[in-house]
Protein backbone atom coordinates (compact mmCIF):
# COMPACT_ATOMS: atom_id res chain seq x y z
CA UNK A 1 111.43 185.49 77.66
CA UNK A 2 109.60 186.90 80.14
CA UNK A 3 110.77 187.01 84.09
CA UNK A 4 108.74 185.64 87.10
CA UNK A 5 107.71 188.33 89.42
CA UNK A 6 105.55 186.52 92.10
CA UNK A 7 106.57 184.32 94.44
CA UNK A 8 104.60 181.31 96.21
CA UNK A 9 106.40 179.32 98.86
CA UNK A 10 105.02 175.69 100.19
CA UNK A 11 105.76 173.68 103.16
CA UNK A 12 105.83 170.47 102.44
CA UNK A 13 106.86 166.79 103.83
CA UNK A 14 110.37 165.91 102.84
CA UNK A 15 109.02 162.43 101.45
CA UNK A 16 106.39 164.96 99.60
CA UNK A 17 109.05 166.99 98.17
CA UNK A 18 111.28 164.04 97.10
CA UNK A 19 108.56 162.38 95.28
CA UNK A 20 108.36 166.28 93.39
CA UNK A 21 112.09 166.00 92.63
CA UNK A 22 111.64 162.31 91.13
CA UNK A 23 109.01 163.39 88.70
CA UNK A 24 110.98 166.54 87.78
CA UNK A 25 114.27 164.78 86.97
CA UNK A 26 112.22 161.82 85.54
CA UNK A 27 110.65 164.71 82.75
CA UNK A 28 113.80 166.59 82.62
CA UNK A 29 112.86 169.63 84.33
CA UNK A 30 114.25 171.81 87.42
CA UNK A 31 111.40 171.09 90.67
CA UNK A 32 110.37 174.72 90.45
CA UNK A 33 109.31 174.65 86.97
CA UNK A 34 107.34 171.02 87.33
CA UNK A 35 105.36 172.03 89.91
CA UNK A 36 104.33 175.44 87.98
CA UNK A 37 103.38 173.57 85.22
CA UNK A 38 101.40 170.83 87.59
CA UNK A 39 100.05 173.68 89.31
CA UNK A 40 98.67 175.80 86.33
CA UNK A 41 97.55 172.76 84.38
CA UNK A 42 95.46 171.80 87.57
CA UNK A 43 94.15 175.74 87.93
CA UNK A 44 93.26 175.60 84.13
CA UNK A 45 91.83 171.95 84.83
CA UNK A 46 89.15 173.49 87.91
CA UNK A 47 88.82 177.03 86.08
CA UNK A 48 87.16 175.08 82.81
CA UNK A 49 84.77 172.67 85.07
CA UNK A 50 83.49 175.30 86.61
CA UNK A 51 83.08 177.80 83.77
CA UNK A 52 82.09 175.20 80.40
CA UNK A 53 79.23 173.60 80.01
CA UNK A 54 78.58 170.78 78.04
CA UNK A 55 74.96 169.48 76.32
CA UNK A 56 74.38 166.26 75.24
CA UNK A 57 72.61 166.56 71.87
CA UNK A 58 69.16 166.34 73.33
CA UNK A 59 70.09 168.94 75.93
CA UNK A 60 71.29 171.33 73.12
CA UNK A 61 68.45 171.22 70.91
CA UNK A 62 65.90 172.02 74.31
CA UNK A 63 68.13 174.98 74.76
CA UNK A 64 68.31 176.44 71.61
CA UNK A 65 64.83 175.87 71.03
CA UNK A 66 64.09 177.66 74.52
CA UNK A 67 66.34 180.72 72.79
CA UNK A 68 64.23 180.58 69.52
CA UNK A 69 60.92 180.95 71.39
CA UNK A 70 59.32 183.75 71.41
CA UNK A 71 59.04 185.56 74.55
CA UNK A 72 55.62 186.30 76.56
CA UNK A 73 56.39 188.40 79.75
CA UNK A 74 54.26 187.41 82.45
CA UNK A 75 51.97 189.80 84.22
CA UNK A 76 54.47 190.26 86.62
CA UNK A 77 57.60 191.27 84.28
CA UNK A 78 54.76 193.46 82.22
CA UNK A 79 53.83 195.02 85.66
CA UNK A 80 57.42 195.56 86.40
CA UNK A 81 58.42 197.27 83.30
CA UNK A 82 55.76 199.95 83.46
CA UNK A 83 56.68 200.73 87.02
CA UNK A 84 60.43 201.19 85.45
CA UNK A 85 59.50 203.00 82.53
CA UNK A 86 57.15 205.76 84.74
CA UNK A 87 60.72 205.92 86.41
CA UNK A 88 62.87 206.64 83.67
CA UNK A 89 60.78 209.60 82.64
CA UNK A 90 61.41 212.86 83.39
């Protein structure tokens, strides 16, 4: 078992911090530990909405179709990759 090493302290209401206590005895669990869990569940919760994304079927198809096609640089990019290849020689 591992050890906690970092410490986060919260100011809170005492009706707040009753309610905590309630649902920590109601689930069997010391306060400290329920509100970790709450608190990393909830961190997970906002970390994976902001880094999955999810395609409807149609949506998938469009994209992996738009990864299949074949890719024609525009004047511009084409333009911009000689200037950066007359750089990169010596």
């Amino acid at each position: 078992m591992t050890r906690a090493t970092a410490r986060l302290d919260l100011r809170l209401e005492a009706r707040d911090k009753d309610r905590i206590a309630k649902a920590a005895a109601l689930r069997g669990m010391a306060v400290s530990s329920f509100v970790r869990d709450a608190a990393l569940r909830e961190a997970d919760a906002t970390i994976s909405a902001d880094t999955i994304v999810t395609l409807s079927e149609a949506e998938s198809r469009h994209f992996l179709n738009a990864l299949d096609a074949l890719l024609r640089p525009s004047a511009r990019l084409k333009k911009a990759m000689d200037a950066a290849s007359r750089l990169a020689k010596p």
